[in-house]
N, C-alpha and C. Protein backbone atom coordinates (compact mmCIF):
# COMPACT_ATOMS: atom_id res chain seq x y z
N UNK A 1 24.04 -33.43 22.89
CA UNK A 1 23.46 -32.17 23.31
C UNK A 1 21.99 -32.16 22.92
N UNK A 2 21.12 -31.79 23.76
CA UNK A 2 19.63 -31.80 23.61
C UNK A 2 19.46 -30.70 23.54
N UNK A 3 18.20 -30.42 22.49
CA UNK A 3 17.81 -29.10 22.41
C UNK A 3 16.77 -29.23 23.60
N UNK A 4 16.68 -27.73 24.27
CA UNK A 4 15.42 -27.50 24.73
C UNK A 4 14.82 -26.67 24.68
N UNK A 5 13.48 -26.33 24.88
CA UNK A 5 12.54 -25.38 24.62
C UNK A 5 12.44 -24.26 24.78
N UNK A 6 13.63 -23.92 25.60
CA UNK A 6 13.89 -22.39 25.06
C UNK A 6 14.73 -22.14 23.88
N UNK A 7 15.27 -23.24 23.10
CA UNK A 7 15.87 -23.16 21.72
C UNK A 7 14.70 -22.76 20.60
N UNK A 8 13.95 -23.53 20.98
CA UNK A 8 12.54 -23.39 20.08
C UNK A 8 11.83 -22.38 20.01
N UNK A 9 11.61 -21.94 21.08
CA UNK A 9 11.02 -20.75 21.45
C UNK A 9 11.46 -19.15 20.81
N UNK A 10 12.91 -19.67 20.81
CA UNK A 10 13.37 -18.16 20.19
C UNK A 10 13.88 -18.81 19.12
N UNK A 11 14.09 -19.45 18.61
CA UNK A 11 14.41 -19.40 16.94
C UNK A 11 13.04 -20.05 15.90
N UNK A 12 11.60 -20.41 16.92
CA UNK A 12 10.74 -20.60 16.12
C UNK A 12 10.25 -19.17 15.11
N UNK A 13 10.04 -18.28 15.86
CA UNK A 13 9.47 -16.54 15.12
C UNK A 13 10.46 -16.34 14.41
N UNK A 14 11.74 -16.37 14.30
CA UNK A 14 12.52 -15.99 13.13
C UNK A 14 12.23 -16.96 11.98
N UNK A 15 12.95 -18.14 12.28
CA UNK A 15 12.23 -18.85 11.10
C UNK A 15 11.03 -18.60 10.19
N UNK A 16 9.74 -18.23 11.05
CA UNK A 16 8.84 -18.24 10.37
C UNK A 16 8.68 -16.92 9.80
N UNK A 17 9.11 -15.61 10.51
CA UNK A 17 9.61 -14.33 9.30
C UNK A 17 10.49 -14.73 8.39
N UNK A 18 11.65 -15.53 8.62
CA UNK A 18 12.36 -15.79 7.27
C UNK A 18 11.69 -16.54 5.85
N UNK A 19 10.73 -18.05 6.80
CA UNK A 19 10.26 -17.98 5.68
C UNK A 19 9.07 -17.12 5.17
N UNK A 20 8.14 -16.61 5.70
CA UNK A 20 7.34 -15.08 4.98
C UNK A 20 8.09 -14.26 4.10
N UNK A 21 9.08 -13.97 4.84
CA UNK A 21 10.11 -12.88 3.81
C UNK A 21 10.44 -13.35 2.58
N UNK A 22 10.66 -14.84 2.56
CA UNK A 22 11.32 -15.17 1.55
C UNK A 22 10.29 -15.44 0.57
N UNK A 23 9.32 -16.04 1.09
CA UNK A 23 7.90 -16.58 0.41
C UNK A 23 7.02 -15.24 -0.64
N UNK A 24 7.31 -14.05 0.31
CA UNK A 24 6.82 -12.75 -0.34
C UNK A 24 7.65 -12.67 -1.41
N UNK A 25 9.05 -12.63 -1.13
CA UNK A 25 9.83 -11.90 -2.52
C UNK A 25 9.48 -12.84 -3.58
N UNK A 26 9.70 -13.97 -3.51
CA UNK A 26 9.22 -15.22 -4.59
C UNK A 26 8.12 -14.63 -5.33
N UNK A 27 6.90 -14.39 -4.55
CA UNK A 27 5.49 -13.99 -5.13
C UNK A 27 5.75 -12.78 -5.82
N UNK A 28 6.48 -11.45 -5.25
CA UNK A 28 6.90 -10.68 -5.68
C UNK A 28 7.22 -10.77 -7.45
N UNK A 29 8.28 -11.80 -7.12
CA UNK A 29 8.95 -12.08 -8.49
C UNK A 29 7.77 -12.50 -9.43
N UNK A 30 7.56 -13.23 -8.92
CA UNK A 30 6.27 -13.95 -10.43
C UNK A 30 5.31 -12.30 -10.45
N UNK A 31 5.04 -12.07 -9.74
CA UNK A 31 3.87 -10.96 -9.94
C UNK A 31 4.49 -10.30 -11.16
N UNK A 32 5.53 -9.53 -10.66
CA UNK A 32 6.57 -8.60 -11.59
C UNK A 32 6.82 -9.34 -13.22
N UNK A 33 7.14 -10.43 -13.00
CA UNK A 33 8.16 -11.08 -14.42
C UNK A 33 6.35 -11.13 -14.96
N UNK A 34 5.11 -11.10 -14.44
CA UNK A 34 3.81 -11.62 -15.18
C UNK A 34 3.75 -9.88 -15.74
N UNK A 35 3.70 -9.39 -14.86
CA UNK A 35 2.86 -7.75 -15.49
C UNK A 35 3.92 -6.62 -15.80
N UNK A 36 4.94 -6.69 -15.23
CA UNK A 36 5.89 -5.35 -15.43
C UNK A 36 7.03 -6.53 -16.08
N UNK A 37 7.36 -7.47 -16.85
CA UNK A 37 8.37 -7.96 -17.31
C UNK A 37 9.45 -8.34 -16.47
N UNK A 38 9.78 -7.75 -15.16
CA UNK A 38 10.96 -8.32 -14.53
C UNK A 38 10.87 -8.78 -13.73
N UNK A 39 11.65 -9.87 -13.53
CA UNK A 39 12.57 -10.51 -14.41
C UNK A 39 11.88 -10.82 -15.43
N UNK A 40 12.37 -11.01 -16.63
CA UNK A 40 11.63 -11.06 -18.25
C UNK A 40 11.52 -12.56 -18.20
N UNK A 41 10.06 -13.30 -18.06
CA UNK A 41 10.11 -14.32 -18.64
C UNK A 41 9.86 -14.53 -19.89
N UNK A 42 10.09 -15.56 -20.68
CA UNK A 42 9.62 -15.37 -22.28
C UNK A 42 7.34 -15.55 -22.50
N UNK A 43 7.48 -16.62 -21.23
CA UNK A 43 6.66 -16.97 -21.53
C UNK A 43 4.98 -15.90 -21.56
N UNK A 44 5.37 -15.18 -20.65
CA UNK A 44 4.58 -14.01 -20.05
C UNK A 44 5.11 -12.84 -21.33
N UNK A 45 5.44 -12.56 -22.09
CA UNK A 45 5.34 -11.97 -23.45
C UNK A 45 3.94 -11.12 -23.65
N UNK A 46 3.16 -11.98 -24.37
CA UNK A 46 2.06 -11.71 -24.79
C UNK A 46 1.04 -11.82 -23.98
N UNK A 47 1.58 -11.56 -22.38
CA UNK A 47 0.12 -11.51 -21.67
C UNK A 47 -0.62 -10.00 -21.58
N UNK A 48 -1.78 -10.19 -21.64
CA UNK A 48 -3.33 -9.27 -21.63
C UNK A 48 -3.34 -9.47 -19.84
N UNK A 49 -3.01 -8.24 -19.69
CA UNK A 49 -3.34 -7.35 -18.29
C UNK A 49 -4.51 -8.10 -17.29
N UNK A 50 -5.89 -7.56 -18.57
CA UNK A 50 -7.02 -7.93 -17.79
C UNK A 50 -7.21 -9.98 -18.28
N UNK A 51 -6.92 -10.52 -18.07
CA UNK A 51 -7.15 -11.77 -17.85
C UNK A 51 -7.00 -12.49 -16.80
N UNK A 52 -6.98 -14.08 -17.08
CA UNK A 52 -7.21 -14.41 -15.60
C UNK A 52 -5.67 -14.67 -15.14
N UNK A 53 -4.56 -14.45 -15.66
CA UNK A 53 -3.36 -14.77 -15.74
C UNK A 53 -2.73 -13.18 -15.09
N UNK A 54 -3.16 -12.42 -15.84
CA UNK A 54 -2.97 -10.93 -15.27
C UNK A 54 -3.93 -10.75 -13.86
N UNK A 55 -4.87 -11.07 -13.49
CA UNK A 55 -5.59 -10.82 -12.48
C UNK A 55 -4.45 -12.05 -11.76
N UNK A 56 -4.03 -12.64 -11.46
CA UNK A 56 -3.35 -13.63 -10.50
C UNK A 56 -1.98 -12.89 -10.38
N UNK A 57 -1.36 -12.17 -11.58
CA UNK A 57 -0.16 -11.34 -10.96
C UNK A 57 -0.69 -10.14 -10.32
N UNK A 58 -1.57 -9.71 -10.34
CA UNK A 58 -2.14 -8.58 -9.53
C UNK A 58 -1.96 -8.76 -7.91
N UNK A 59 -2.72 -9.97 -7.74
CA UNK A 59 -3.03 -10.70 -6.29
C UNK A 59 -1.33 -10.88 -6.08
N UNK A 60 -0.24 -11.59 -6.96
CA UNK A 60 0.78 -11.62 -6.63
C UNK A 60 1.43 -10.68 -6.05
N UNK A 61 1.22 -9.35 -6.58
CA UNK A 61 2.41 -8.46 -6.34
C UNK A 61 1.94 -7.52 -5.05
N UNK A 62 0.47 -7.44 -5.08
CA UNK A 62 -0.64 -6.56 -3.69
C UNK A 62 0.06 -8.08 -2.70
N UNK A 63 -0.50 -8.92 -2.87
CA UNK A 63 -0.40 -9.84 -1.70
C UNK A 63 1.30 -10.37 -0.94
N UNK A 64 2.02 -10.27 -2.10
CA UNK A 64 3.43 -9.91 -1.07
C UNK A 64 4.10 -8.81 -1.19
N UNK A 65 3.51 -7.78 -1.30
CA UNK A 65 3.79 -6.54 -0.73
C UNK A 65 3.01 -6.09 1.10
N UNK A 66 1.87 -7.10 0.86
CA UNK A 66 1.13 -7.00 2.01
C UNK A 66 1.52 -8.18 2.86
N UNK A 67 2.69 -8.99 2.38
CA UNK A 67 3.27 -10.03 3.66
C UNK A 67 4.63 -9.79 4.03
N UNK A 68 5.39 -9.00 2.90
CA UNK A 68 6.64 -8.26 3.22
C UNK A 68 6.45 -7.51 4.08
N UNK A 69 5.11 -6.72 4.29
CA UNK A 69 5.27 -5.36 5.51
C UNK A 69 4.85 -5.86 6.53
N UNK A 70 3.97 -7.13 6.64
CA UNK A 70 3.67 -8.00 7.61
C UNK A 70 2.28 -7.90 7.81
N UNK A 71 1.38 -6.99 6.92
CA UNK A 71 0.42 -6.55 7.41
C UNK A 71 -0.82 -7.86 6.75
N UNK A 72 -1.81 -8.04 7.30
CA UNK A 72 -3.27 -8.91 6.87
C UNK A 72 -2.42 -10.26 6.43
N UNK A 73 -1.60 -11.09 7.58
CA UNK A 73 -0.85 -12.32 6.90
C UNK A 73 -1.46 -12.97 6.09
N UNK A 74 -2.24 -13.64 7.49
CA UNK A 74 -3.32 -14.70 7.85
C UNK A 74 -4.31 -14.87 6.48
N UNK A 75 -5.20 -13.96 6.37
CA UNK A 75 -5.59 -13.74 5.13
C UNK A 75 -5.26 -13.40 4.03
N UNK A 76 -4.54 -12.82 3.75
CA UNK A 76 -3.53 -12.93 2.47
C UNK A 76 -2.89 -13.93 2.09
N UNK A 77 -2.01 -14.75 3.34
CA UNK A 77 -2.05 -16.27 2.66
C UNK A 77 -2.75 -17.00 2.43
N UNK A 78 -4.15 -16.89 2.89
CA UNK A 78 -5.21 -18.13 2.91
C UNK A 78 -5.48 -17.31 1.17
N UNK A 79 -5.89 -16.64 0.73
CA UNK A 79 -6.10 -15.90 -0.69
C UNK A 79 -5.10 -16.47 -1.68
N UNK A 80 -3.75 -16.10 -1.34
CA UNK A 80 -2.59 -16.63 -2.24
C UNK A 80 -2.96 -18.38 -2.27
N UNK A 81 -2.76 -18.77 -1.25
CA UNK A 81 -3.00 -20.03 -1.47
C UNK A 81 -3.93 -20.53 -2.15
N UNK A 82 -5.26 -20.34 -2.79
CA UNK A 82 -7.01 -20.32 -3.22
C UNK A 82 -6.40 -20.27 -4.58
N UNK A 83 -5.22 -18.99 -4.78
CA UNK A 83 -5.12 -18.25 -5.85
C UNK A 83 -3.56 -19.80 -6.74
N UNK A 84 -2.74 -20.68 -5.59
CA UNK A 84 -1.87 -21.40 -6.22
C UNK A 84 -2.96 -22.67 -6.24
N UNK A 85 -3.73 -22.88 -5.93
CA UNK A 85 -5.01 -24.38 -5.88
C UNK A 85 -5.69 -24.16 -7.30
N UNK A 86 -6.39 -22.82 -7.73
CA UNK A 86 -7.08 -22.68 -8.78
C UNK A 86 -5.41 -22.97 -10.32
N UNK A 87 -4.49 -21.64 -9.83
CA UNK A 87 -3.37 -22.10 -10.95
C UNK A 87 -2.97 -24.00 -11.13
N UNK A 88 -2.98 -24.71 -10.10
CA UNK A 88 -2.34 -25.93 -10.38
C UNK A 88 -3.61 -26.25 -10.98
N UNK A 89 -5.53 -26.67 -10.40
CA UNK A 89 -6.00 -27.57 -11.11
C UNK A 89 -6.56 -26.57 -12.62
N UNK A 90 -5.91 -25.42 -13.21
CA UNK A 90 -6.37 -25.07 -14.42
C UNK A 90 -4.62 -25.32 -15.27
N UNK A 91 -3.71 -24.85 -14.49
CA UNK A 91 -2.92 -25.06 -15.83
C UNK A 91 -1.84 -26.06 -15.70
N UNK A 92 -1.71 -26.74 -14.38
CA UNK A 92 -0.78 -28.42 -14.56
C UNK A 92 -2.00 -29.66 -14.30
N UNK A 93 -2.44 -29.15 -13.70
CA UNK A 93 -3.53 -30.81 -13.44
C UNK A 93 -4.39 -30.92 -14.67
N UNK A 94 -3.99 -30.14 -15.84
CA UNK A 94 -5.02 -30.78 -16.77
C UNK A 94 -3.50 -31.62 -18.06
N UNK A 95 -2.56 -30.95 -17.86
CA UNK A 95 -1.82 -31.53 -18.48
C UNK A 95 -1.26 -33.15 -18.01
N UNK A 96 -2.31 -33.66 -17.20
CA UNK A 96 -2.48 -34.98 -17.17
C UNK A 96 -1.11 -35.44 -15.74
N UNK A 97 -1.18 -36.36 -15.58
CA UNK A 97 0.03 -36.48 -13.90
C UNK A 97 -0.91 -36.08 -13.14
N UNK A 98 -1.66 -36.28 -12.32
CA UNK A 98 -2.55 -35.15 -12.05
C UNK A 98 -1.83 -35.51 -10.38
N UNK A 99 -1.89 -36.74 -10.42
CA UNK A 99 -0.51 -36.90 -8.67
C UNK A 99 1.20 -36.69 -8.80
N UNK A 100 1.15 -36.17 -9.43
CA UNK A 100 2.29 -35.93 -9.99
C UNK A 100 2.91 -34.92 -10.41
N UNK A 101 3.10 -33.67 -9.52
CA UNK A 101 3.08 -32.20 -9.83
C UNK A 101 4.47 -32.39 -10.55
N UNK A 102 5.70 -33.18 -10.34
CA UNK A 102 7.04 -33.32 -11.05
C UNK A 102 6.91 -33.07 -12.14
N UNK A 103 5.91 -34.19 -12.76
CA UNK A 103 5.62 -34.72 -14.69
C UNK A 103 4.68 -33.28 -15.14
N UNK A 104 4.40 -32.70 -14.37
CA UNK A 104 3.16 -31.40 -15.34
C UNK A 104 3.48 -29.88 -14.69
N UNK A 105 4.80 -29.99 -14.01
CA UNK A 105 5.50 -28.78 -13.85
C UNK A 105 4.77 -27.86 -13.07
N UNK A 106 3.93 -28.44 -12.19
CA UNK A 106 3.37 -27.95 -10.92
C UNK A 106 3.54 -28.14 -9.63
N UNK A 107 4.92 -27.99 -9.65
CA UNK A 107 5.62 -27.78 -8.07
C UNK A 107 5.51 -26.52 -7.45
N UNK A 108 5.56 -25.81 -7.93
CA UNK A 108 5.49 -24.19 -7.52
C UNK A 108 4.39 -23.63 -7.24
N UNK A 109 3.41 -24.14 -7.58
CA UNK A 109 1.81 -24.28 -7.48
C UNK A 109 1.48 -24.99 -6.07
N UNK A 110 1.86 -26.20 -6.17
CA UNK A 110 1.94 -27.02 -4.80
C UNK A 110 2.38 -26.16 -3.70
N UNK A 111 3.38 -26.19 -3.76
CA UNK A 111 4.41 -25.13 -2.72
C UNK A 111 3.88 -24.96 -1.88
């Protein structure tokens, strides 16, 4: 059985809301577990609001709230993305692997 292009056609736009939808709640999550505790990570404890760690859950939680409703994609992902390039080369690409997001726990960064 061959697919054809009207298969594509209508299950390409869902896909790509599913993955937005899903991609937002993710961001969602880190935003939340960074500044409001939930989900409670340990590590986010002792974070200071105004830093550069708190300014990136900020962008987290505005920027997929603003891809959950669908609104300013385009640019909001090109931002989020600026915003996972600066997190990987400040806090896994210095912990050395630097091709190697596996060994310095910057997969999620990559993403």
């Amino acid at each position: 059985m061959a697919l054809d292009q009207r298969f594509f056609d209508t299950w390409n736009p869902r896909a790509l809301g599913a993955l937005r939808v899903v991609g937002a709640f993710l961001y969602l999550q880190h935003g939340t577990a960074k500044l409001l505790h939930v989900p409670h990570v340990a590590e986010f404890d002792s974070l200071n609001a105004p830093s550069l760690v708190g300014f990136a859950g900020m962008l987290e939680i505005l920027g997929s709230l603003l891809l959950l409703l669908g609104l300013f994609t385009r640019p909001v992902a090109f931002i989020l993305s600026g915003e996972m390039a600066v997190a990987y080369f400040i806090a896994h690409a210095t912990q050395g692997h630097f091709f190697s997001p596996a060994l310095n726990r910057g997969e999620e960064a990559v993403l």
